[in-house]
N, C-alpha and C. Protein backbone atom coordinates (compact mmCIF):
# COMPACT_ATOMS: atom_id res chain seq x y z
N UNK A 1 33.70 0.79 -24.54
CA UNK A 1 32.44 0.08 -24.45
C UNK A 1 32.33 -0.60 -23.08
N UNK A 2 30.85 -0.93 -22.60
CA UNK A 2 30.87 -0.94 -21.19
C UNK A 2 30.55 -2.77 -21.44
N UNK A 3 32.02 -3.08 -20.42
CA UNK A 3 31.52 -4.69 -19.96
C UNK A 3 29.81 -5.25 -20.14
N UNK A 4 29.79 -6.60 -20.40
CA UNK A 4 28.94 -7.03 -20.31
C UNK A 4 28.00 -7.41 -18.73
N UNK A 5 29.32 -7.21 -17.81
CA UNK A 5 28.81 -7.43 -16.31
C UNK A 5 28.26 -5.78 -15.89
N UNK A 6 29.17 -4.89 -16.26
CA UNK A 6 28.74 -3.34 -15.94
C UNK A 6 26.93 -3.30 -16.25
N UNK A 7 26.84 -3.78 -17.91
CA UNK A 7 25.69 -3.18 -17.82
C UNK A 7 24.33 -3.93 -17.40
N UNK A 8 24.55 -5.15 -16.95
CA UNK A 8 23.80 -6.38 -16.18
C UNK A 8 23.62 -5.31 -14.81
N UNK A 9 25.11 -4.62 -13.89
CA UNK A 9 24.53 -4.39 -12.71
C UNK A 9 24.10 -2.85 -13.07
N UNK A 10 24.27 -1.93 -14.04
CA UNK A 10 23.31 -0.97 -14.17
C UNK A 10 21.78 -1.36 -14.56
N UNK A 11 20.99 -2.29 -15.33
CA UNK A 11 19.89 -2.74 -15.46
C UNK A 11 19.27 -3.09 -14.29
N UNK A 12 20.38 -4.38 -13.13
CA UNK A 12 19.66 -4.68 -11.86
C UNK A 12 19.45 -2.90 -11.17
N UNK A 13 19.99 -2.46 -11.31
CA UNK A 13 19.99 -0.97 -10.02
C UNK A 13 18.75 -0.39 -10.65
N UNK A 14 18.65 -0.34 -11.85
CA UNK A 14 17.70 0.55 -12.47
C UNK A 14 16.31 -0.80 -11.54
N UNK A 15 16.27 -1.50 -12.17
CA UNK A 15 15.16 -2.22 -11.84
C UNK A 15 14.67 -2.18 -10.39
N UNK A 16 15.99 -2.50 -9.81
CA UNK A 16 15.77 -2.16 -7.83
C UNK A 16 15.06 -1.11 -7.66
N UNK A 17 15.16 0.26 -8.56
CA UNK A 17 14.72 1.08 -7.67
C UNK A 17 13.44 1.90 -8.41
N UNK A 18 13.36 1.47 -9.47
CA UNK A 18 11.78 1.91 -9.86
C UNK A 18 10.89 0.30 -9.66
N UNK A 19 11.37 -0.72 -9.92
CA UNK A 19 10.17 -1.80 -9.77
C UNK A 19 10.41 -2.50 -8.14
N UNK A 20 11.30 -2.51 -7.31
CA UNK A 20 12.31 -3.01 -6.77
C UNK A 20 11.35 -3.69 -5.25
N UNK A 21 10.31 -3.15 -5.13
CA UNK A 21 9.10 -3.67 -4.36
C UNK A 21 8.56 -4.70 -4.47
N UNK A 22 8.54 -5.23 -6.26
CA UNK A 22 8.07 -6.09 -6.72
C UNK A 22 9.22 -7.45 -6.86
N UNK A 23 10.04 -7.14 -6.02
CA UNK A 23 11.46 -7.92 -6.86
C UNK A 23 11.83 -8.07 -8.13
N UNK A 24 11.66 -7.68 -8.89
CA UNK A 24 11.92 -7.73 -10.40
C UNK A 24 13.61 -7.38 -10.59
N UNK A 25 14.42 -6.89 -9.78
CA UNK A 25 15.93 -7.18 -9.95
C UNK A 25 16.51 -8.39 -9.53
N UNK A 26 15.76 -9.16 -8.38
CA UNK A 26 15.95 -10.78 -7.95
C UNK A 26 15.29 -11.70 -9.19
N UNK A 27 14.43 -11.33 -9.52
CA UNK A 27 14.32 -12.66 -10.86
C UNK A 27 15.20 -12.32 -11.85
N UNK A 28 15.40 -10.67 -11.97
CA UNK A 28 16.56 -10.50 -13.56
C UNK A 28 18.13 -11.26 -12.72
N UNK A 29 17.92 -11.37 -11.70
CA UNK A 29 19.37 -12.05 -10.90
C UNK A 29 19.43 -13.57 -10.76
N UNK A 30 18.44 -13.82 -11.12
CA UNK A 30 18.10 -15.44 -11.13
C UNK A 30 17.79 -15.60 -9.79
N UNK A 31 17.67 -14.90 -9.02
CA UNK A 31 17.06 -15.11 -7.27
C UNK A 31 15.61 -15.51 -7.25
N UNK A 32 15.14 -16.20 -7.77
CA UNK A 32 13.54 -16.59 -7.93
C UNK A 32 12.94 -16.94 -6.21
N UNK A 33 13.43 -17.78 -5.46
CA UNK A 33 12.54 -17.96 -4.36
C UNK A 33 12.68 -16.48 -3.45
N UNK A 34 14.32 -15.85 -3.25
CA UNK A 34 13.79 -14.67 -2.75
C UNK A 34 12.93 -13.18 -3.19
N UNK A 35 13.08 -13.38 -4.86
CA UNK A 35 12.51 -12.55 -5.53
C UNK A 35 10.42 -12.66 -5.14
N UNK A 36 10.52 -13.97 -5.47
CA UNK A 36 9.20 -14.67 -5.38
C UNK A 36 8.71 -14.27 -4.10
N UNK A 37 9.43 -14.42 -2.76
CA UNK A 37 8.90 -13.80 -1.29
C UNK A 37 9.06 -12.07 -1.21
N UNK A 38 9.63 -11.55 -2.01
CA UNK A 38 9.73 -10.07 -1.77
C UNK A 38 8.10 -9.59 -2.63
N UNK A 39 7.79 -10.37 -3.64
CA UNK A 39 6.61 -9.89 -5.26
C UNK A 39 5.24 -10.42 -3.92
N UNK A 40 5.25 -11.42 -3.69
CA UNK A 40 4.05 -11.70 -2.39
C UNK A 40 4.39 -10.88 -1.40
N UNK A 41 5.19 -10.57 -0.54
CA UNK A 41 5.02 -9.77 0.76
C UNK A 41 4.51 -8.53 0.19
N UNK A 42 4.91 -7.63 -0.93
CA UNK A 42 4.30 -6.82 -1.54
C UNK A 42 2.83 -6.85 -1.66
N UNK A 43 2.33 -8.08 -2.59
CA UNK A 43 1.52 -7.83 -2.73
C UNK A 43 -0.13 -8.24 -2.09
N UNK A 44 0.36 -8.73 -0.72
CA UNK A 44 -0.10 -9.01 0.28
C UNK A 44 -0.22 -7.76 1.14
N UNK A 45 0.68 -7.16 1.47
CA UNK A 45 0.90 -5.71 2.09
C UNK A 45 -0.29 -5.07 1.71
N UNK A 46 -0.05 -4.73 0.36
CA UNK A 46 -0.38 -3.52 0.03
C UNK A 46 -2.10 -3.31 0.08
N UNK A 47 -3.01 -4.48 0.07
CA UNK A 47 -4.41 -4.31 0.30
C UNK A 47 -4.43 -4.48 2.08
N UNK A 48 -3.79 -5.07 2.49
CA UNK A 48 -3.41 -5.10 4.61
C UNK A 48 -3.52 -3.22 4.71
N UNK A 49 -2.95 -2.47 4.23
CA UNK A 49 -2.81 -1.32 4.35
C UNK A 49 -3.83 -0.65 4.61
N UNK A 50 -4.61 -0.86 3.41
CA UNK A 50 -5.80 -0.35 3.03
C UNK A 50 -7.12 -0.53 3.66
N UNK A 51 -7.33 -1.63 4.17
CA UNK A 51 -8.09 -2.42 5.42
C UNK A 51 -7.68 -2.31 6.83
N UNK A 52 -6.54 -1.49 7.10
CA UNK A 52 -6.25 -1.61 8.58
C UNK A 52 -5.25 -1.10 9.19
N UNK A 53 -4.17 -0.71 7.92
CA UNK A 53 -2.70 -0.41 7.94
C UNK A 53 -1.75 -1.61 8.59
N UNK A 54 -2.07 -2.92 9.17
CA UNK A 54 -1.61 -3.87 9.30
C UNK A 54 -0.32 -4.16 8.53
N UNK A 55 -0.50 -3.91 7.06
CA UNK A 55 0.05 -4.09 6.24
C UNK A 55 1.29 -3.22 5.89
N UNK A 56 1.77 -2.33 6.71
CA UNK A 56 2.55 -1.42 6.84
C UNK A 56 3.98 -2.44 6.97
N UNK A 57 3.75 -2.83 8.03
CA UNK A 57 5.07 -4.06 8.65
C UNK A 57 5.38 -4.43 7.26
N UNK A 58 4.70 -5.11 6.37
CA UNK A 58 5.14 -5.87 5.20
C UNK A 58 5.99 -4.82 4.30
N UNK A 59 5.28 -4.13 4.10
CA UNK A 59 6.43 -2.61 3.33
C UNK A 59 7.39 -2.46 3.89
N UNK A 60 7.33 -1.97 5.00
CA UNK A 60 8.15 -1.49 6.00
C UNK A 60 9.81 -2.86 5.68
N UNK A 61 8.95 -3.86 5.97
CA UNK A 61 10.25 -4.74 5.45
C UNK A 61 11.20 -5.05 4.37
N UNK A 62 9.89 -4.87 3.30
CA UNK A 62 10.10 -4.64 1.62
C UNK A 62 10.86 -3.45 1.43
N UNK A 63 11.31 -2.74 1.85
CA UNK A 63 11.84 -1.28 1.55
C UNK A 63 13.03 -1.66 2.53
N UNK A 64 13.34 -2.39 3.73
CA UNK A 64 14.29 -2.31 3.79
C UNK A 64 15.11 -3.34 3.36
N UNK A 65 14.63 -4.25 2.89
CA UNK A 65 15.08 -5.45 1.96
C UNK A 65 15.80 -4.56 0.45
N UNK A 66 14.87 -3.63 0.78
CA UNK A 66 15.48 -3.42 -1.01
C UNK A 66 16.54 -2.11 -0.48
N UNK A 67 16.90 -1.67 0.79
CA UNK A 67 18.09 -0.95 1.03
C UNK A 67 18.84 -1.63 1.45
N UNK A 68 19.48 -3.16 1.52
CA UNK A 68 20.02 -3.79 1.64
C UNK A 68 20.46 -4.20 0.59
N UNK A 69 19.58 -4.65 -0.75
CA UNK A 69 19.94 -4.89 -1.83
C UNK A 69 20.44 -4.08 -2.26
N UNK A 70 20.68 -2.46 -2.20
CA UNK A 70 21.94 -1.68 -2.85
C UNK A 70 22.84 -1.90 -2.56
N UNK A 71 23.47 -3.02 -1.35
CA UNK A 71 25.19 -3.19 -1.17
C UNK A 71 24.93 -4.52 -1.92
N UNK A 72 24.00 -5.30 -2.09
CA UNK A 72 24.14 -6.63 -2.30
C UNK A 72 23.78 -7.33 -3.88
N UNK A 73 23.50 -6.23 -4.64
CA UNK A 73 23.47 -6.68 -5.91
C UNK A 73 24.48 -6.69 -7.25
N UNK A 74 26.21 -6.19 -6.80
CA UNK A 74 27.01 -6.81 -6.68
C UNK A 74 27.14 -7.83 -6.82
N UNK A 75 27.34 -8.65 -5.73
CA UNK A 75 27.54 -9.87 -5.09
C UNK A 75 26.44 -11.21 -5.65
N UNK A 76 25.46 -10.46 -5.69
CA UNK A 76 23.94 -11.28 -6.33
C UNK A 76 24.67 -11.72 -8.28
N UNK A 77 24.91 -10.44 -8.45
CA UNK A 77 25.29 -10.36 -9.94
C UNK A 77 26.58 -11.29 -10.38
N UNK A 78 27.36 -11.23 -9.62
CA UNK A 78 28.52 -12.36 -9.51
C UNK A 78 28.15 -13.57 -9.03
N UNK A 79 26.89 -14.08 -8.34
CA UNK A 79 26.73 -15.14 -8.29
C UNK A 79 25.62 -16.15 -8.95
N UNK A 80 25.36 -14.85 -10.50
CA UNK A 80 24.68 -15.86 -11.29
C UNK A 80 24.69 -16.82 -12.08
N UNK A 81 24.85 -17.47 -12.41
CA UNK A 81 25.04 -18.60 -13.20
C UNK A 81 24.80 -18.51 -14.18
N UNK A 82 23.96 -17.35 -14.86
CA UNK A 82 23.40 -16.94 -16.10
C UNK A 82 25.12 -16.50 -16.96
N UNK A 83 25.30 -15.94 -15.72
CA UNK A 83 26.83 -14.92 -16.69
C UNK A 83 28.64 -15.89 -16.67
N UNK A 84 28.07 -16.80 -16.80
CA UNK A 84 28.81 -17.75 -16.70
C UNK A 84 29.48 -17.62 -18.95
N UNK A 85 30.55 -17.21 -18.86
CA UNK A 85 31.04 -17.39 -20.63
C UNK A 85 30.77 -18.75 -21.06
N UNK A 86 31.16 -20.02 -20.51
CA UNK A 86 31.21 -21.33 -20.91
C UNK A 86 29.89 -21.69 -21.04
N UNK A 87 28.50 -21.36 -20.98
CA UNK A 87 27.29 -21.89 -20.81
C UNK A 87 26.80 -21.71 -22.44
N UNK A 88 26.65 -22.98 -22.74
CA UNK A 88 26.08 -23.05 -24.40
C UNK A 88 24.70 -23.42 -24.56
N UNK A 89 24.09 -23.40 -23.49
CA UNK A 89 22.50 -24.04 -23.00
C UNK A 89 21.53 -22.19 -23.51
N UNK A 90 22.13 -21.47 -23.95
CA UNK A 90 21.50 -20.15 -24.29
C UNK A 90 20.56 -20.52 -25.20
């Protein structure tokens, strides 16, 4: 049977990479303010695009934010506080 941490960082990977624009693997990581600036640069971008392509830069960043987050969600996942055994506040 697969650890309880295994299948936390198979859910974040899954999430990174079909929602992963939206940050939705930074809030399942408890990363809320960087999750929160990745879900706005998105969704700021994405009408910039459409009006001017301006809005390219903002993707352009968002995508490589989120190829960075494949070495770093790991590390994200070990530093949540959620997965802490001793926490009885559940």
């Amino acid at each position: 049977m697969a650890s309880k941490r295994a299948k936390r960082l198979v859910l974040s990977y899954v999430l990174l990479v079909t929602l992963g624009w939206f940050g939705l693997h930074r809030f399942y990581l408890r990363h809320t303010k960087s999750a929160r600036l990745m879900l706005i640069t998105t969704l700021v971008s994405v009408p910039l695009v459409a009006l001017g392509g301006i809005g390219a830069f903002g993707l352009y960043a968002v995508f490589f934010w989120m190829l960075a987050d494949l070495f770093l969600v790991p590390a994200m996942e070990r530093a949540d506080p959620g997965t802490s055994m001793d926490r009885t506040d559940v």
